[in-house]
C-alpha atoms as a PDB file:
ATOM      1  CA  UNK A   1       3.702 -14.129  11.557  1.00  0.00           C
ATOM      2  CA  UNK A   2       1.676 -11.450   9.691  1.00  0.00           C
ATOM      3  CA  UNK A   3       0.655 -12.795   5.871  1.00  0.00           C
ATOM      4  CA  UNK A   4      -0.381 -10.474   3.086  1.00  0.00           C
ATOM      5  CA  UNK A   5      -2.240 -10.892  -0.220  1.00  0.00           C
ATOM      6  CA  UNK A   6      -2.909  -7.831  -2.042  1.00  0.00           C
ATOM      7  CA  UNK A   7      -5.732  -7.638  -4.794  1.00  0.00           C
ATOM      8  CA  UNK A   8      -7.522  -5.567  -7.135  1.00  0.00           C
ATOM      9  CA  UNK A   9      -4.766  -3.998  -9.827  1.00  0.00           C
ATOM     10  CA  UNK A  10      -5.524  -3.825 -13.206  1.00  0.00           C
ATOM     11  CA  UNK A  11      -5.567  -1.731 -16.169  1.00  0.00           C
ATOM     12  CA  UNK A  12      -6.827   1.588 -16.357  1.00  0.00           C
ATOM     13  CA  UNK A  13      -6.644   5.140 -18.258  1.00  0.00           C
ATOM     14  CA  UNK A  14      -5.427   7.916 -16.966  1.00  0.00           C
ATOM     15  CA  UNK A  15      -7.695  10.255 -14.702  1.00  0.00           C
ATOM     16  CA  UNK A  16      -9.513   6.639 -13.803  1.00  0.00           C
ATOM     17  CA  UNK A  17      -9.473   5.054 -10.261  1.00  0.00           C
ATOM     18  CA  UNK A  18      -8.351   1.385  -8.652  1.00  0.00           C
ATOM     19  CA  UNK A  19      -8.789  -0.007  -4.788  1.00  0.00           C
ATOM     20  CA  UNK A  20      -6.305  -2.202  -3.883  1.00  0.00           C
ATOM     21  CA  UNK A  21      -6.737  -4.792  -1.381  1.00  0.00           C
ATOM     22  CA  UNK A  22      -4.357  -6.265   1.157  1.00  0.00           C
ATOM     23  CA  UNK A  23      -5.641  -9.386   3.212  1.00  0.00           C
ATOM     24  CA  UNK A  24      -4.051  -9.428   6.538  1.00  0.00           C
ATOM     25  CA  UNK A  25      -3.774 -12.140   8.871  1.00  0.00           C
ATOM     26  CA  UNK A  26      -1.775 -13.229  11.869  1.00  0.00           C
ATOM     27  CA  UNK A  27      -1.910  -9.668  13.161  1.00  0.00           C
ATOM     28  CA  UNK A  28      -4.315  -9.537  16.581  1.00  0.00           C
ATOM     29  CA  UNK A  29      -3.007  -5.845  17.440  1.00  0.00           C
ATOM     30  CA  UNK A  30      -1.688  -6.959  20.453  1.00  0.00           C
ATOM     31  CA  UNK A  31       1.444  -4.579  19.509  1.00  0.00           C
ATOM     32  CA  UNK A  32       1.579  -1.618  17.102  1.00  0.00           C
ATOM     33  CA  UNK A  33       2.781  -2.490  13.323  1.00  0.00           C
ATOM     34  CA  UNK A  34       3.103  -0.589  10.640  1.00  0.00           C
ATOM     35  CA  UNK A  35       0.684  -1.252   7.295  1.00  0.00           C
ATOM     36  CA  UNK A  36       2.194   0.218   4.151  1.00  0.00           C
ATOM     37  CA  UNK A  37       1.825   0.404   0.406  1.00  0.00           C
ATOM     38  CA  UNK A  38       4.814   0.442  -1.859  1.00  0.00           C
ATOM     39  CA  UNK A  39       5.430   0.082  -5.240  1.00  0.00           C
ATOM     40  CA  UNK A  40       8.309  -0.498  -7.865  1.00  0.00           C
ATOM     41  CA  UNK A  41       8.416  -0.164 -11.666  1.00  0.00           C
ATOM     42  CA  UNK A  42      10.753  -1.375 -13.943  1.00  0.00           C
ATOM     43  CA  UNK A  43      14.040  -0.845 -13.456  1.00  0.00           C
ATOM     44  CA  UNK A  44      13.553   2.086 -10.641  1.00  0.00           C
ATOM     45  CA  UNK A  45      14.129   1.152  -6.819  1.00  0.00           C
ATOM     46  CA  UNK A  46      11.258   0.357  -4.664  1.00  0.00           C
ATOM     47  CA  UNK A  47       9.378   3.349  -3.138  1.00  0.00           C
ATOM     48  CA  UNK A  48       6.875   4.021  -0.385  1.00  0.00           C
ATOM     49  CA  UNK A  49       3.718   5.019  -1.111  1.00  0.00           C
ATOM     50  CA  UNK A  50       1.345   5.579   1.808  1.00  0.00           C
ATOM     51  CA  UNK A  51       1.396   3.900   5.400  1.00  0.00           C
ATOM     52  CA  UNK A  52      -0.685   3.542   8.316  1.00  0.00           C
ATOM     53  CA  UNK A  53       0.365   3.104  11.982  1.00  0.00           C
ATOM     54  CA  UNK A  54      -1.808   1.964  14.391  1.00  0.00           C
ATOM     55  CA  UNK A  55      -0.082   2.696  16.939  1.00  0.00           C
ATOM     56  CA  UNK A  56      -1.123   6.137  16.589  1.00  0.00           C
ATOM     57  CA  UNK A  57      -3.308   5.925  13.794  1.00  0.00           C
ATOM     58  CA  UNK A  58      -1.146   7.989  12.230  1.00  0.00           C
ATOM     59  CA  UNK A  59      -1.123   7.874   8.016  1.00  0.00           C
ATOM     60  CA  UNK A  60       1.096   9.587   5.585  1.00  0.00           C
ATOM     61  CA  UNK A  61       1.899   9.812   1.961  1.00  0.00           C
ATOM     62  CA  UNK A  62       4.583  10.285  -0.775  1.00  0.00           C
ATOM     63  CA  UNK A  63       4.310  13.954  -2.227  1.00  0.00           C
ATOM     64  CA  UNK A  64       3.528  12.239  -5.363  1.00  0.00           C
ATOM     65  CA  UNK A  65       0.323  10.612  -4.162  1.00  0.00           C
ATOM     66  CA  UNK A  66      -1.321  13.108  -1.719  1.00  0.00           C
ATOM     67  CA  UNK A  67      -4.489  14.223  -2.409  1.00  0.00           C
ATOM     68  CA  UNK A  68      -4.587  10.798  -5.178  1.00  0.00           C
ATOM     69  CA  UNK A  69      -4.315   8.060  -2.978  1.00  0.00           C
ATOM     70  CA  UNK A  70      -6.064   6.891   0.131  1.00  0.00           C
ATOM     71  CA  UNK A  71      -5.396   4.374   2.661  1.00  0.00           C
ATOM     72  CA  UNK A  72      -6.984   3.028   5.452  1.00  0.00           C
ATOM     73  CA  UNK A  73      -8.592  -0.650   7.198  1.00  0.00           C
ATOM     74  CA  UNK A  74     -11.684  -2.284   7.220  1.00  0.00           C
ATOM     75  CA  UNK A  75     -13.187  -2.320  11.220  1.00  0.00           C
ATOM     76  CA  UNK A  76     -12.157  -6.009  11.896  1.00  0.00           C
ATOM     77  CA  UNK A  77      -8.202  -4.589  10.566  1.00  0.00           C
ATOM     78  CA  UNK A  78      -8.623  -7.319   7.859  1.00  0.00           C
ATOM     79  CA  UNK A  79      -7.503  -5.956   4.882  1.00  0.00           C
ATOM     80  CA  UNK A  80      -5.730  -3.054   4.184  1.00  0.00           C
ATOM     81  CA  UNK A  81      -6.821  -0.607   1.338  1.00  0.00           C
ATOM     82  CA  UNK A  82      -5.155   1.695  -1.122  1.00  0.00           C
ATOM     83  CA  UNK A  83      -8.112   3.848  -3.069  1.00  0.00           C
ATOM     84  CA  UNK A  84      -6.177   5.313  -5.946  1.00  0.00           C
ATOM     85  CA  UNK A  85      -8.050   7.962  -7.915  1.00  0.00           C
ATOM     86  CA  UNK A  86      -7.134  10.613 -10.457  1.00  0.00           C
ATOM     87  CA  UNK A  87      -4.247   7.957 -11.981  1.00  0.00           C
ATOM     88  CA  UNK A  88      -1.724   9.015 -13.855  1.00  0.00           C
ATOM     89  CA  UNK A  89       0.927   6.901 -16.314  1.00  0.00           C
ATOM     90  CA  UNK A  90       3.720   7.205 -13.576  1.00  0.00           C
ATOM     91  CA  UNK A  91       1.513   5.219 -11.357  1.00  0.00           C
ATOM     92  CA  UNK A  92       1.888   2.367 -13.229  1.00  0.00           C
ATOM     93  CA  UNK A  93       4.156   0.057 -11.201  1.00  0.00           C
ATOM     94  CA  UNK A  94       3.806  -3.523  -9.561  1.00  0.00           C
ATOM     95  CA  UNK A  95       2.271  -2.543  -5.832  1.00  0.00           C
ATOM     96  CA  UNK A  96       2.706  -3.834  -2.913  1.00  0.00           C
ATOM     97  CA  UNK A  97       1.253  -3.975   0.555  1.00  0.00           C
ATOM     98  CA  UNK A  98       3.752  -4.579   3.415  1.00  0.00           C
ATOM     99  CA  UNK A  99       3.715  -4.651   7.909  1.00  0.00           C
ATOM    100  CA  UNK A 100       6.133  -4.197   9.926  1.00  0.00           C
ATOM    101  CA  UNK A 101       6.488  -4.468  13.773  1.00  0.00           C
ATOM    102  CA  UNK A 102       6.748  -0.875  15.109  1.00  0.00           C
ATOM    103  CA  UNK A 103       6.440   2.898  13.690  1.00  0.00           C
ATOM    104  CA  UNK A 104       8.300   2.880   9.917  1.00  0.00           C
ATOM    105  CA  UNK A 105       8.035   5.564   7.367  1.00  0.00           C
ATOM    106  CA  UNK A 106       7.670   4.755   3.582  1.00  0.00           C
ATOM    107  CA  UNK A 107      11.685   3.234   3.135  1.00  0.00           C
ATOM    108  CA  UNK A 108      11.174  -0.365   2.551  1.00  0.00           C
ATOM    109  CA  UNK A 109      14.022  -1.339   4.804  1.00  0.00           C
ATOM    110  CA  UNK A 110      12.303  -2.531   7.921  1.00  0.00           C
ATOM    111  CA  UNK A 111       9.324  -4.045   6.730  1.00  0.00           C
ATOM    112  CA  UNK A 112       9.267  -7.837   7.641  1.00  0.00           C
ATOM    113  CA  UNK A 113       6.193  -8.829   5.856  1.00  0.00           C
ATOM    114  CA  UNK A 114       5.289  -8.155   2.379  1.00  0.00           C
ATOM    115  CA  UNK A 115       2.818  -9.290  -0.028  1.00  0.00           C
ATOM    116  CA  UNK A 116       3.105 -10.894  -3.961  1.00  0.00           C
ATOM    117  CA  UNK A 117       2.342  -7.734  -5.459  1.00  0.00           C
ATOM    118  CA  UNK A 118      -0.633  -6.790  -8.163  1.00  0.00           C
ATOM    119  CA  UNK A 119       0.272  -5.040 -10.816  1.00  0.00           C
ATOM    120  CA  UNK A 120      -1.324  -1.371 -11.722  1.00  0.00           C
ATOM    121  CA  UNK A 121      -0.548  -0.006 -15.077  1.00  0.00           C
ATOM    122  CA  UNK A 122      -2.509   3.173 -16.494  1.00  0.00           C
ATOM    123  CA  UNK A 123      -2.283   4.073 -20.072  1.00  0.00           C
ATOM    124  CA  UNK A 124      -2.733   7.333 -21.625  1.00  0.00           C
END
């Protein structure tokens, strides 16, 4: 029942900074979910980039992102953000923003709900 729409990729040099967005509705935390960014470029596999679990508000990131990448909700648990800062031209993928019912880690299996995807791509 949980929708997504992310937001706010776009272009951008390297050592420059994007927020994503990730509209959330049908979620009314009346269970703990898991709220995670991924992202995939082409022709590589899908990978996990940060999540967030409320059931412990407990976050954690891929080694490639950590001390980059941000995430974290609004107060009304809304949207779902991803600040990206410092950006490098292996960032550049198609991201998305995905929920799933329970505690996952950042392996896409397992995640019910995901979003269209906005695209990120940083140039050199």
């Amino acid at each position: 029942q949980v929708q997504l729409k992310e937001s706010g990729g776009g272009s951008v040099q390297a050592g420059g900074s994007l927020r994503l967005s990730c509209a959330v509705s049908g979620y009314t935390d009346t269970r703990p979910y898991s709220f995670a960014w991924f992202r995939q470029a082409p022709g590589k596999e899908r990978e996990g980039v940060a999540r967030f679990y409320s059931g412990t508000d407990t976050i954690f990131y891929n080694d490639a992102v950590k001390g980059r990448f941000t995430i974290f909700q609004d107060n009304a648990k809304n949207t779902l953000y991803l600040q990206m800062n410092s950006l490098k031209p292996e960032d550049t993928a198609m991201y998305y923003c995905a929920a799933a019912d329970g505690v996952f880690g950042l392996r896409p299996r397992g995640y019910k709900n995901w979003g269209q995807g906005t695209q990120v791509t940083v140039s050199s």
